[in-house]
Structures are given as C-alpha cells and as structure tokens.
PDB file of N, CA and C in Angstrom:
ATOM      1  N   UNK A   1      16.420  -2.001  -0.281  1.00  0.00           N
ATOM      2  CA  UNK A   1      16.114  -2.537  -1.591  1.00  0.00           C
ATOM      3  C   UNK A   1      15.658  -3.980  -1.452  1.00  0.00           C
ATOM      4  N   UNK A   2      14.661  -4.347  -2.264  1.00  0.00           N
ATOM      5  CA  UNK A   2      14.145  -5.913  -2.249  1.00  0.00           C
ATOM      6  C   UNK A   2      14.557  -6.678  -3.200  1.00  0.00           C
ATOM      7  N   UNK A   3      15.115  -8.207  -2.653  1.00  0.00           N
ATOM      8  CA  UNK A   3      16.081  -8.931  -3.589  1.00  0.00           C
ATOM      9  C   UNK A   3      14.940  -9.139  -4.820  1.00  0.00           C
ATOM     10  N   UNK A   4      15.231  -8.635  -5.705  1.00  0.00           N
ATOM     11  CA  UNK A   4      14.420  -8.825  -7.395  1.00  0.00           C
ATOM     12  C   UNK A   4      14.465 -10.469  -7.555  1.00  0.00           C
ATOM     13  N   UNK A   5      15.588 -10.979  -7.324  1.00  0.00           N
ATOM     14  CA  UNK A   5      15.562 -12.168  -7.872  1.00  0.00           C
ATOM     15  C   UNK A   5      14.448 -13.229  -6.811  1.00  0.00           C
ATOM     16  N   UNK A   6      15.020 -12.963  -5.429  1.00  0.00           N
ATOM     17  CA  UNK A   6      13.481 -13.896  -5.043  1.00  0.00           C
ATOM     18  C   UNK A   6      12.564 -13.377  -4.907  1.00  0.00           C
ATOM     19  N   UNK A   7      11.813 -11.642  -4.983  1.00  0.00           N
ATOM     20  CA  UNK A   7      10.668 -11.342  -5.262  1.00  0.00           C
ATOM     21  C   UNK A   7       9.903 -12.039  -6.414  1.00  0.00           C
ATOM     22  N   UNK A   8      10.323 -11.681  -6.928  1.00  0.00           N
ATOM     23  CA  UNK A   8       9.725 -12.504  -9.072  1.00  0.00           C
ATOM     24  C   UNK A   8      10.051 -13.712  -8.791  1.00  0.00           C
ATOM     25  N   UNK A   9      10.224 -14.767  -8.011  1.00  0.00           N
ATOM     26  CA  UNK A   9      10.112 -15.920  -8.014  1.00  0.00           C
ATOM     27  C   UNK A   9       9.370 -16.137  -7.011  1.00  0.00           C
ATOM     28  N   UNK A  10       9.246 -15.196  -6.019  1.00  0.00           N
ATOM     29  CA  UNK A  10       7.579 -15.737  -4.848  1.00  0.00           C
ATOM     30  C   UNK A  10       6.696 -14.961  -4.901  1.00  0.00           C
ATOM     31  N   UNK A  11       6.703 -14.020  -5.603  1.00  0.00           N
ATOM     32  CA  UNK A  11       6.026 -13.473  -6.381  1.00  0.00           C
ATOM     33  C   UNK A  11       6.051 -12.883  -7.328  1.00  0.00           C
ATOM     34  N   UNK A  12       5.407 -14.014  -8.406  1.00  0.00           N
ATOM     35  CA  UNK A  12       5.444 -13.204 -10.109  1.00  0.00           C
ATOM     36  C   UNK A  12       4.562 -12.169 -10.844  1.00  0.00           C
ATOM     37  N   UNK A  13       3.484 -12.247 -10.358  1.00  0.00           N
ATOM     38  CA  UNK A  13       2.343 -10.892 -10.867  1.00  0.00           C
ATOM     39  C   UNK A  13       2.967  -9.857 -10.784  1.00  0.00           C
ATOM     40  N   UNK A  14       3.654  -8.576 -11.398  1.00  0.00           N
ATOM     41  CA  UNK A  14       4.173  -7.511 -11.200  1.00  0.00           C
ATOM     42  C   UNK A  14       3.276  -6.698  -9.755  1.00  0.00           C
ATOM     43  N   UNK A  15       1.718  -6.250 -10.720  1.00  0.00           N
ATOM     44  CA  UNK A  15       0.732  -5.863  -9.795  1.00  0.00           C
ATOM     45  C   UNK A  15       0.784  -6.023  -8.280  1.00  0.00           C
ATOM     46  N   UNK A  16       0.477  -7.566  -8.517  1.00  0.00           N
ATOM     47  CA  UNK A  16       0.872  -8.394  -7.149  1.00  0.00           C
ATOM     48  C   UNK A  16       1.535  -7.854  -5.840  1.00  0.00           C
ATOM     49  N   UNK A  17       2.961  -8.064  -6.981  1.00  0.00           N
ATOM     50  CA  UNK A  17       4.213  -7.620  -5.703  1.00  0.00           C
ATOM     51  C   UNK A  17       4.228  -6.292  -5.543  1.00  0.00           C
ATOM     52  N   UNK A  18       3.596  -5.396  -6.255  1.00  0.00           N
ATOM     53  CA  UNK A  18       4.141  -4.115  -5.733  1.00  0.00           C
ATOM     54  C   UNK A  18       2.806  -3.693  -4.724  1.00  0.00           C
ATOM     55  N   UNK A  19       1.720  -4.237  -5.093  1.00  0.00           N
ATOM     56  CA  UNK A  19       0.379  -3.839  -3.726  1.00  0.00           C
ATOM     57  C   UNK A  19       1.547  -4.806  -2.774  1.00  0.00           C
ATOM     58  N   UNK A  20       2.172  -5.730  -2.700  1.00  0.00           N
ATOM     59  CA  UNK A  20       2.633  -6.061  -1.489  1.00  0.00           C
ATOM     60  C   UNK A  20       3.407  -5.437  -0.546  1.00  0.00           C
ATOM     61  N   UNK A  21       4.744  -5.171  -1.981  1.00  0.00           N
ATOM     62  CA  UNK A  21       5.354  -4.141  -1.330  1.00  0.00           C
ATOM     63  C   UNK A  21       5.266  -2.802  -0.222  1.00  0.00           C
ATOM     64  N   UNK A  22       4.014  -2.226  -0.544  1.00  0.00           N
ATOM     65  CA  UNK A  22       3.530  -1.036  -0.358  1.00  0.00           C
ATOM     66  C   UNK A  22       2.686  -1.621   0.675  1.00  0.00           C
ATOM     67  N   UNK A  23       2.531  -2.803   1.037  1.00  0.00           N
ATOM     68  CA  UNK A  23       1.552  -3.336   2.523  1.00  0.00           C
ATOM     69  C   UNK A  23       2.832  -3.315   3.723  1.00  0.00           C
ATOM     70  N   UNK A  24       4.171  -4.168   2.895  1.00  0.00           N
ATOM     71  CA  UNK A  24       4.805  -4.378   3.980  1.00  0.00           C
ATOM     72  C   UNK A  24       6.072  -3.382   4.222  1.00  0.00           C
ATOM     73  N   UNK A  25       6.219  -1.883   2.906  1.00  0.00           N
ATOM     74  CA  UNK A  25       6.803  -0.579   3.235  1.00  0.00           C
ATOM     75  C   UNK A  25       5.590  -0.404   4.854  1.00  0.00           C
ATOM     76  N   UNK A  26       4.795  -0.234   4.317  1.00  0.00           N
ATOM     77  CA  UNK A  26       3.677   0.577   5.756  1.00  0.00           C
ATOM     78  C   UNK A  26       3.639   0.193   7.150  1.00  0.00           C
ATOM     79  N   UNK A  27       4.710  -1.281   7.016  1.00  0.00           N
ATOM     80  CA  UNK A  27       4.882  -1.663   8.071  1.00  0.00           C
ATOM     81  C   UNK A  27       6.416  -1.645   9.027  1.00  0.00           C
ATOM     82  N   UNK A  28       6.645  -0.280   8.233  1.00  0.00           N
ATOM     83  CA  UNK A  28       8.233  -0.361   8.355  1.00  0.00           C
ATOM     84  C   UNK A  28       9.531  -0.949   8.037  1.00  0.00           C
ATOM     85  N   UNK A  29       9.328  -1.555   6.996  1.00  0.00           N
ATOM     86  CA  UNK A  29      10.368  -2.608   6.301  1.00  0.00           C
ATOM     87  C   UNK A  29      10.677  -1.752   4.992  1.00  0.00           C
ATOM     88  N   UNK A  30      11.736  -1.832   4.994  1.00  0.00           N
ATOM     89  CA  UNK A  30      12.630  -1.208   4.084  1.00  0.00           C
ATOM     90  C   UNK A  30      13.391  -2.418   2.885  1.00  0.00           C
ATOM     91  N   UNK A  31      14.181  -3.094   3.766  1.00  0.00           N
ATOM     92  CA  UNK A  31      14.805  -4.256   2.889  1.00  0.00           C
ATOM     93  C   UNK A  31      14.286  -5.348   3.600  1.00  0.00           C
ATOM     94  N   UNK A  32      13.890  -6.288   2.419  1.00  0.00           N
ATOM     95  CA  UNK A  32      12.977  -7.123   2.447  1.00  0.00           C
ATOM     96  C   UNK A  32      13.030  -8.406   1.514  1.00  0.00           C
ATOM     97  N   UNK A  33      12.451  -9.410   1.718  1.00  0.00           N
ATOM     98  CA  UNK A  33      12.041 -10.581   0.296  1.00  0.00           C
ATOM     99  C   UNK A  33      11.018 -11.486   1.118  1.00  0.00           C
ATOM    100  N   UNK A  34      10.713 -12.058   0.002  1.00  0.00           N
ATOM    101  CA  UNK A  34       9.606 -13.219   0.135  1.00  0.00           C
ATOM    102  C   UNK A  34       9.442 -14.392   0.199  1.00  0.00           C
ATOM    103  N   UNK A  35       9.061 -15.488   0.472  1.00  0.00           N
ATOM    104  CA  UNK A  35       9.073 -16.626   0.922  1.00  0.00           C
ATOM    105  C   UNK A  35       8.366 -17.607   0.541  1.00  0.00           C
ATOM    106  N   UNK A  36       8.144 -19.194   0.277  1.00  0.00           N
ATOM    107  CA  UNK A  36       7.064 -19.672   0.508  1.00  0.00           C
ATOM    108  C   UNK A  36       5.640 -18.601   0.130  1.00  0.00           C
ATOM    109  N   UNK A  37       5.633 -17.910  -0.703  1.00  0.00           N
ATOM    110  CA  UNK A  37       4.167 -17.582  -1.227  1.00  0.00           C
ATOM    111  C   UNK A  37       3.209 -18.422  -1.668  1.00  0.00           C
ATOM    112  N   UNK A  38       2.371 -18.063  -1.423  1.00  0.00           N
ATOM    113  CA  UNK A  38       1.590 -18.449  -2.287  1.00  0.00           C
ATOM    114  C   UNK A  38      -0.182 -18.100  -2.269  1.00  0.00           C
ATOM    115  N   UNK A  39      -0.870 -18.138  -3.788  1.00  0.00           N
ATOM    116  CA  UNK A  39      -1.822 -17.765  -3.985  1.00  0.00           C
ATOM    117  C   UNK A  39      -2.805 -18.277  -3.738  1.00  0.00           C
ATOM    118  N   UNK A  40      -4.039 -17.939  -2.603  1.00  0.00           N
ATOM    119  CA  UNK A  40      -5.277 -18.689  -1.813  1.00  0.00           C
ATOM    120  C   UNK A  40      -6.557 -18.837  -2.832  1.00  0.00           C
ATOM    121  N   UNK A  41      -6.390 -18.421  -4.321  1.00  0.00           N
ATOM    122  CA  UNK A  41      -7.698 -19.097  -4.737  1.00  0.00           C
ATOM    123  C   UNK A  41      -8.970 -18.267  -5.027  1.00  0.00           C
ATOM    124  N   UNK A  42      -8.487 -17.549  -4.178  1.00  0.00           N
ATOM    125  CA  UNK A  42      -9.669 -16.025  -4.240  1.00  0.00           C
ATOM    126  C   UNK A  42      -9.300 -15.102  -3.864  1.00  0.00           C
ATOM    127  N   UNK A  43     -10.214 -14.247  -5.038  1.00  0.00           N
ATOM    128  CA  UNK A  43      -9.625 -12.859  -5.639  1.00  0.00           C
ATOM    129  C   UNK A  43     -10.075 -11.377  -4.770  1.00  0.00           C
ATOM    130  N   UNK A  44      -9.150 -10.767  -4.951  1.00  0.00           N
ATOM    131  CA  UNK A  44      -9.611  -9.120  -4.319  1.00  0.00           C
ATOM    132  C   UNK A  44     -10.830  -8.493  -5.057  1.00  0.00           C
ATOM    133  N   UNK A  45     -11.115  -7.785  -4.651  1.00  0.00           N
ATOM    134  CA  UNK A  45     -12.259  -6.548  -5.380  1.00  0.00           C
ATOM    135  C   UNK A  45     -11.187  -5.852  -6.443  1.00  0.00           C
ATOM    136  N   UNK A  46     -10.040  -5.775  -6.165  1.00  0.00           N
ATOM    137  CA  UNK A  46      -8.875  -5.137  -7.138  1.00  0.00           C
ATOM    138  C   UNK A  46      -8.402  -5.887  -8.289  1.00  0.00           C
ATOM    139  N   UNK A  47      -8.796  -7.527  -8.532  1.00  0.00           N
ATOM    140  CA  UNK A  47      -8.542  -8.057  -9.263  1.00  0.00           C
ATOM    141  C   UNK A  47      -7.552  -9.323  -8.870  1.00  0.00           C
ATOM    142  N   UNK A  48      -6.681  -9.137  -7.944  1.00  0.00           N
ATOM    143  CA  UNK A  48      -5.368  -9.489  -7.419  1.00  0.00           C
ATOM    144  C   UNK A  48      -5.872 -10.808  -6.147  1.00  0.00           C
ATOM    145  N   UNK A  49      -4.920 -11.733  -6.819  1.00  0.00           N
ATOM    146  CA  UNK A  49      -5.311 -12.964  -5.599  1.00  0.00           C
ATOM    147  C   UNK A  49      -4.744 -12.419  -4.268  1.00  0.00           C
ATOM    148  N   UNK A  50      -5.833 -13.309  -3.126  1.00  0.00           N
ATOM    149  CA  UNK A  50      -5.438 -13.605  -1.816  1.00  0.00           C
ATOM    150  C   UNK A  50      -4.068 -14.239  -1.923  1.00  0.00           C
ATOM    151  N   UNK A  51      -3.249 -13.792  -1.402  1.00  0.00           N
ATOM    152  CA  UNK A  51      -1.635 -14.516  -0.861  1.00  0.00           C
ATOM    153  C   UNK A  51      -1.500 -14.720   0.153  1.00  0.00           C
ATOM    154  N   UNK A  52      -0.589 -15.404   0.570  1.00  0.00           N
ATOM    155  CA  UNK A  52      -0.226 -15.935   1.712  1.00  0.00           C
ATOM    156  C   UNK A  52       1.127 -16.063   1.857  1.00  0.00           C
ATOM    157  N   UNK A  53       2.026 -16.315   2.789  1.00  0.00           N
ATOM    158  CA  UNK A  53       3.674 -16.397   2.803  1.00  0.00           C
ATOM    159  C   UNK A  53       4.480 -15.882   3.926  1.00  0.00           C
ATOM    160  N   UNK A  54       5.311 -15.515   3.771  1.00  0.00           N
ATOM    161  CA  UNK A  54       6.472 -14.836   4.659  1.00  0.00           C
ATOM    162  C   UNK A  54       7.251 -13.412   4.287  1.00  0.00           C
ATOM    163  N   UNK A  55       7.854 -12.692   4.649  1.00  0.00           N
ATOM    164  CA  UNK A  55       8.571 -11.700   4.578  1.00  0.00           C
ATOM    165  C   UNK A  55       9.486 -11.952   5.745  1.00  0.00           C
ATOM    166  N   UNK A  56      10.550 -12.159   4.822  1.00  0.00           N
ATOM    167  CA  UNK A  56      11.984 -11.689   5.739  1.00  0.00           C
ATOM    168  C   UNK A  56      12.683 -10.603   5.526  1.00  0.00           C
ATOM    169  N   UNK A  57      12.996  -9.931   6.931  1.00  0.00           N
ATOM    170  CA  UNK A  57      13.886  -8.538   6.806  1.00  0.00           C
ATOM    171  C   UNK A  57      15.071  -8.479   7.048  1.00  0.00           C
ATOM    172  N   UNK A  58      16.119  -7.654   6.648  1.00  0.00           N
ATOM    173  CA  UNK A  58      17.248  -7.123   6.773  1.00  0.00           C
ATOM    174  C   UNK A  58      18.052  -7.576   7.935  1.00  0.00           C
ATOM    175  N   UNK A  59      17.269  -8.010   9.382  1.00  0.00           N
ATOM    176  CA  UNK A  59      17.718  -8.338  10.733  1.00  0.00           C
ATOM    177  C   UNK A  59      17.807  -9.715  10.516  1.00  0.00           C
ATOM    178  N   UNK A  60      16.701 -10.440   9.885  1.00  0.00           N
ATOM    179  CA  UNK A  60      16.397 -12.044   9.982  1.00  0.00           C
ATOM    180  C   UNK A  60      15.499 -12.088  10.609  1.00  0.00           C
ATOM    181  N   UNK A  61      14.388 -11.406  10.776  1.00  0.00           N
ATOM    182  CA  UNK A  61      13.053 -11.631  11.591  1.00  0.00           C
ATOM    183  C   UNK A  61      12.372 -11.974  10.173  1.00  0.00           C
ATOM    184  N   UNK A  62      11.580 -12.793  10.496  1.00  0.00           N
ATOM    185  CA  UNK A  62      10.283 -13.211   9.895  1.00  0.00           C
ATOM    186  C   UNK A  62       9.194 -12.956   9.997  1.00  0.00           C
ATOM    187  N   UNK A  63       8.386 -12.807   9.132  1.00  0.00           N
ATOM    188  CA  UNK A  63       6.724 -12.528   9.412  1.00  0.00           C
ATOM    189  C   UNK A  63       6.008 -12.982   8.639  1.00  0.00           C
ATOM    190  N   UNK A  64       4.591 -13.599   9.003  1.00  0.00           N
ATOM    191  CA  UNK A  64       3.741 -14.371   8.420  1.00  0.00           C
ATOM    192  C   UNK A  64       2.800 -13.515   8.028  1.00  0.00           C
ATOM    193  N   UNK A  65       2.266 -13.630   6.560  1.00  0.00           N
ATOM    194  CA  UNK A  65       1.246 -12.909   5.748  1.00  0.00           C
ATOM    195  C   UNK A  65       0.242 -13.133   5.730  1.00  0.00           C
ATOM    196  N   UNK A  66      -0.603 -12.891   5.516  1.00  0.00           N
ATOM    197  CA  UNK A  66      -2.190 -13.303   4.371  1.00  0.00           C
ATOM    198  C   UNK A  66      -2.902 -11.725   3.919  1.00  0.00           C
ATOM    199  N   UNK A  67      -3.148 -11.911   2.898  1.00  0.00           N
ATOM    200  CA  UNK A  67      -3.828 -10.615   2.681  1.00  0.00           C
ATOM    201  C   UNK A  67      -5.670 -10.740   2.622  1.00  0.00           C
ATOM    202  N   UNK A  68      -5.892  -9.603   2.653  1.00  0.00           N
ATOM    203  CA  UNK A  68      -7.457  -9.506   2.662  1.00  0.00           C
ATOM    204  C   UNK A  68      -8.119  -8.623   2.136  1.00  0.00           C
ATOM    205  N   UNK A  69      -9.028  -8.162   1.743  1.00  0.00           N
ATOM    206  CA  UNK A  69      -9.685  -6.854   1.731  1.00  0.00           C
ATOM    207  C   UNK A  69     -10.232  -6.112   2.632  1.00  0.00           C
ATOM    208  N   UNK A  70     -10.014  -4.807   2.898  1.00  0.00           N
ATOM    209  CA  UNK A  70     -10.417  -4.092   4.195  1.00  0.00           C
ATOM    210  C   UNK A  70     -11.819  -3.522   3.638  1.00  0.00           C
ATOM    211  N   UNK A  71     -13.019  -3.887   3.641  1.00  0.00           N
ATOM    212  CA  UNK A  71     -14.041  -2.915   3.085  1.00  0.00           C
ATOM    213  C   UNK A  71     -14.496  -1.876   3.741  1.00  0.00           C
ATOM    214  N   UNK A  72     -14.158  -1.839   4.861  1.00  0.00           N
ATOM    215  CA  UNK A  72     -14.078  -0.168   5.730  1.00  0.00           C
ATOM    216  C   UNK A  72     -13.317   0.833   5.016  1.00  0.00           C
ATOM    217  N   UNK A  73     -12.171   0.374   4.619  1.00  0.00           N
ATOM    218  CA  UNK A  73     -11.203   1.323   3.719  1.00  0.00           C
ATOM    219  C   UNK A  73     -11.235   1.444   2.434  1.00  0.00           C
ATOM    220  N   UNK A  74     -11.512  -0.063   2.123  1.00  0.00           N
ATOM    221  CA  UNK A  74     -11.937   0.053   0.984  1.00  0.00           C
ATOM    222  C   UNK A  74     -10.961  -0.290  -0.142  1.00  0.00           C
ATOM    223  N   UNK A  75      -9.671  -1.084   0.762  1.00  0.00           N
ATOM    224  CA  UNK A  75      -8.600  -1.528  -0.004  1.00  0.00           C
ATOM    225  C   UNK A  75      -8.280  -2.517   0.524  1.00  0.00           C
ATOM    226  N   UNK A  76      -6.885  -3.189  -0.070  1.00  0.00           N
ATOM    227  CA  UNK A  76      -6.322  -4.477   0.697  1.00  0.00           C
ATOM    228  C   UNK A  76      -5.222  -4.582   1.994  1.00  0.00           C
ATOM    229  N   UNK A  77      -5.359  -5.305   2.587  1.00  0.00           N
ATOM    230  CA  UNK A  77      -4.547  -4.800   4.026  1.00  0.00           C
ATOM    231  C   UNK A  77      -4.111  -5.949   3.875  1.00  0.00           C
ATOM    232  N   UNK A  78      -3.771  -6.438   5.694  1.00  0.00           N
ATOM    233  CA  UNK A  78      -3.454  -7.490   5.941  1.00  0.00           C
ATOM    234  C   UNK A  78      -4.576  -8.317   6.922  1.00  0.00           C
ATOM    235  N   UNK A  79      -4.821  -9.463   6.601  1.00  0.00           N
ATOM    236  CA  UNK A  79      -5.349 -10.094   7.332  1.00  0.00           C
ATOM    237  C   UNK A  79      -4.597 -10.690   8.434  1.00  0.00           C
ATOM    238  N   UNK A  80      -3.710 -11.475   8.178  1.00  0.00           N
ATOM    239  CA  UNK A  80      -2.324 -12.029   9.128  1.00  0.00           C
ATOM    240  C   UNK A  80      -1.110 -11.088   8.544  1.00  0.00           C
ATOM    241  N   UNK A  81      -0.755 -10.391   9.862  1.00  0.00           N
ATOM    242  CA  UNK A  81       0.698  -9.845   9.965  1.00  0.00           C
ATOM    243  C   UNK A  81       1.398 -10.171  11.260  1.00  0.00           C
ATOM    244  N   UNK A  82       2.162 -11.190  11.417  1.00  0.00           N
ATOM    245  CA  UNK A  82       2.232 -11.500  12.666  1.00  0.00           C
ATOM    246  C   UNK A  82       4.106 -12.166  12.671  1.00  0.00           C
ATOM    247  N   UNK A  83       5.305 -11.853  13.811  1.00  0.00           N
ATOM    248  CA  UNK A  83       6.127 -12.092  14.034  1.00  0.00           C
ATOM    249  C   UNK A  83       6.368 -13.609  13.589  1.00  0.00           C
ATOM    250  N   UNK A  84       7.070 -14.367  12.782  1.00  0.00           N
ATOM    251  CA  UNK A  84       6.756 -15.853  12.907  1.00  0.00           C
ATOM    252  C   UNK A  84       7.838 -16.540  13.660  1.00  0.00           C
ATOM    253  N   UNK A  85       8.076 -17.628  13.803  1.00  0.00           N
ATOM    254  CA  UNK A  85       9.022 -17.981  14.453  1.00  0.00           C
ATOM    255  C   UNK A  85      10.055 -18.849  13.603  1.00  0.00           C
ATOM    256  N   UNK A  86      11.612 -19.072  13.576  1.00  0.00           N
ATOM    257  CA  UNK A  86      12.148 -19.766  12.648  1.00  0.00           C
ATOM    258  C   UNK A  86      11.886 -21.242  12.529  1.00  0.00           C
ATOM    259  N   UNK A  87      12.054 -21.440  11.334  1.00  0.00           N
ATOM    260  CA  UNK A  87      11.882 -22.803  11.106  1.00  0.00           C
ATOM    261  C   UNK A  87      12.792 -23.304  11.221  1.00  0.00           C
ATOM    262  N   UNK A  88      13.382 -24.741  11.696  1.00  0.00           N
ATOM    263  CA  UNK A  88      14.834 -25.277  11.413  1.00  0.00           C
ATOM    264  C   UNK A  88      14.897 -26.072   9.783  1.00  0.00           C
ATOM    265  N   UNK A  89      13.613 -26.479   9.386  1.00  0.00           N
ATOM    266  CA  UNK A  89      13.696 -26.411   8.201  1.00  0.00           C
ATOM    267  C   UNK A  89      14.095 -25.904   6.981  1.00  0.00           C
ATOM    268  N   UNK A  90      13.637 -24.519   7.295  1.00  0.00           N
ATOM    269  CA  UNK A  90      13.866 -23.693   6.217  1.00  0.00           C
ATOM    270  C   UNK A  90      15.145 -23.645   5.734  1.00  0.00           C
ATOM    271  N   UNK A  91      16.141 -23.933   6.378  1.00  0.00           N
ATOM    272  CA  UNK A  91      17.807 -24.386   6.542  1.00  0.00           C
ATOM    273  C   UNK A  91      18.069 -24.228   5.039  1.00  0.00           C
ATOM    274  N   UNK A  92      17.125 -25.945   5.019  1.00  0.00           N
ATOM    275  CA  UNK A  92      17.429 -26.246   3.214  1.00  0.00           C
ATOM    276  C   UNK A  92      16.325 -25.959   1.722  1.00  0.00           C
ATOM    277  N   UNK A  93      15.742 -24.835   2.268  1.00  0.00           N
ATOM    278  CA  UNK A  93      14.821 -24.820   1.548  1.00  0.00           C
ATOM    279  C   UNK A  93      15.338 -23.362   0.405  1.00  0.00           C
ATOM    280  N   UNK A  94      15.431 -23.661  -0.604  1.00  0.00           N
ATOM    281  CA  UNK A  94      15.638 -22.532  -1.291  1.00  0.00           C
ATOM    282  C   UNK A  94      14.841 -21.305  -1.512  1.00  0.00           C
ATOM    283  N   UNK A  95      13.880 -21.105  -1.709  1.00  0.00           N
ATOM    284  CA  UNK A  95      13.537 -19.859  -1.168  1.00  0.00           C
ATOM    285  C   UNK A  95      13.974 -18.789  -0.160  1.00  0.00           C
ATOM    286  N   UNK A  96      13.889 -19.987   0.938  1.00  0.00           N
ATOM    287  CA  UNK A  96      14.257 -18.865   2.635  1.00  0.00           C
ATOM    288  C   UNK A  96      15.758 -18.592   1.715  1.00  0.00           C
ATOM    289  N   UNK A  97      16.356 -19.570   1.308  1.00  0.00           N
ATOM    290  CA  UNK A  97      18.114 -19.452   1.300  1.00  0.00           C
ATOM    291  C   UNK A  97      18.328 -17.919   0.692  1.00  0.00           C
ATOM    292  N   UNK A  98      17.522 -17.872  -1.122  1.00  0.00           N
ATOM    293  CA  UNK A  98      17.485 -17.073  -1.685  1.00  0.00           C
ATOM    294  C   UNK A  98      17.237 -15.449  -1.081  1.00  0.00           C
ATOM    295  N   UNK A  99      15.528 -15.717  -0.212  1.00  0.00           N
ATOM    296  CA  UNK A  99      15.483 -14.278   0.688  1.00  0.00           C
ATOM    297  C   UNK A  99      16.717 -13.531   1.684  1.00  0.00           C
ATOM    298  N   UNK A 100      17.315 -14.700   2.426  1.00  0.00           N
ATOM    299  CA  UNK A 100      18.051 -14.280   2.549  1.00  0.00           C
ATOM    300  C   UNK A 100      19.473 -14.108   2.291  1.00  0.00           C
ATOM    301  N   UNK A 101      19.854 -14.456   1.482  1.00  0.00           N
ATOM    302  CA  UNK A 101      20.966 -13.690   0.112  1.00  0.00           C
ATOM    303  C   UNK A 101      20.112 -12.579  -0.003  1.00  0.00           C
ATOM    304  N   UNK A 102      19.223 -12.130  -0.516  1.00  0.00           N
ATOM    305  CA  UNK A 102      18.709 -11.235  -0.897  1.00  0.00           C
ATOM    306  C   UNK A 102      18.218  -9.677  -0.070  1.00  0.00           C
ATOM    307  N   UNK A 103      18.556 -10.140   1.550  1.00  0.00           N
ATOM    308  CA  UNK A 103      18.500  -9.076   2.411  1.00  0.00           C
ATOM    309  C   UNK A 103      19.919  -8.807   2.968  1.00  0.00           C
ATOM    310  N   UNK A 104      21.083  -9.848   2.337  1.00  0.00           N
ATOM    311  CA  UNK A 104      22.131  -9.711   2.685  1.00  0.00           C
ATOM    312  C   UNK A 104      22.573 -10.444   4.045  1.00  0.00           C
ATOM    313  N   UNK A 105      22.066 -11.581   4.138  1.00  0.00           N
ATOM    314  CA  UNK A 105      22.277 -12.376   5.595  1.00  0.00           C
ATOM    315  C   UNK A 105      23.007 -13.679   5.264  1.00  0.00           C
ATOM    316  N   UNK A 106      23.258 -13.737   4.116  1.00  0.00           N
ATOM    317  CA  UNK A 106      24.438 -14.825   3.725  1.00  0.00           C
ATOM    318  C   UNK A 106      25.538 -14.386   3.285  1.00  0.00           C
TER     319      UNK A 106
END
C-alpha cells in the first residue's frame, strides 16, 4: 500500500499519481511513496506534466525518476529509473521523513 498522506503531498494531480503509480507497480514495487517531486514544465501528449523525484520502497532503497514519453509505444515511461544513493541530508527533510513513515521504516 502507498502512504496517501505523502503521495498527495508529492504528488497532487490525482491523474498524475496514479500514471505514476502504475510506472513504478511495473517496476516491481508494491509499497512505496514519493519524494522531493516535482513538475519539469512540460507536458505529455496525455496532458500530464514531466515529473521528476524519488520513490522510496518498503526496504529503504531509493530511486531516481523522470518521466517521458515513449513514442514507439506510444505512452509514458520512464526516462530516468535508476538506484539512487542516500542522502545524509535527507535526515531532516520532511518529505523523505514522511515517505518513510509511510513505507513503515520509522
């Protein structure tokens, strides 16, 4: 299950989060939240901004986002999906804190 409370706060578009969801279900993530989002300015063919951010999982691994449009497929994928590494920052940053409360790591 994905923490509701910091989904809708790193990401608020309903739309939004659930094409996300369904990018980063496909990538094997089950329980999940979001991070540091945020919206790049330009839009999909679907309507839906470019994002950018983090996903943290259930273990405490991190991963770095960006989305894109795939026009081979003909939908939105990922442009950056990639392992990230921890921040010592993120310590005090409320978001990370929230995601993870929200995957159950606090």
């Amino acid at each position: 299950m994905i923490g509701e409370d910091t989904t809708h706060r790193a990401v608020p578009d309903p739309e939004a989060r659930a094409m996300l969801d369904g990018l980063v279900r496909e990538r094997g993530l089950q329980r999940f939240a979001y991070f540091l989002v945020s919206g790049e300015g330009r839009f999909l063919p679907n309507g839906i901004e470019v994002t950018s951010g983090h996903v943290l999982d259930a273990t405490g691994r991190v991963y770095r986002f960006w989305t894109d449009w795939d026009s081979d497929r003909n939908q939105v994928s990922f442009r950056v999906w990639k392992v990230a590494t921890t921040n010592p920052r993120w310590d005090r940053n409320r978001e990370y804190q929230g995601a993870r409360a929200a995957v159950g790591l606090t």
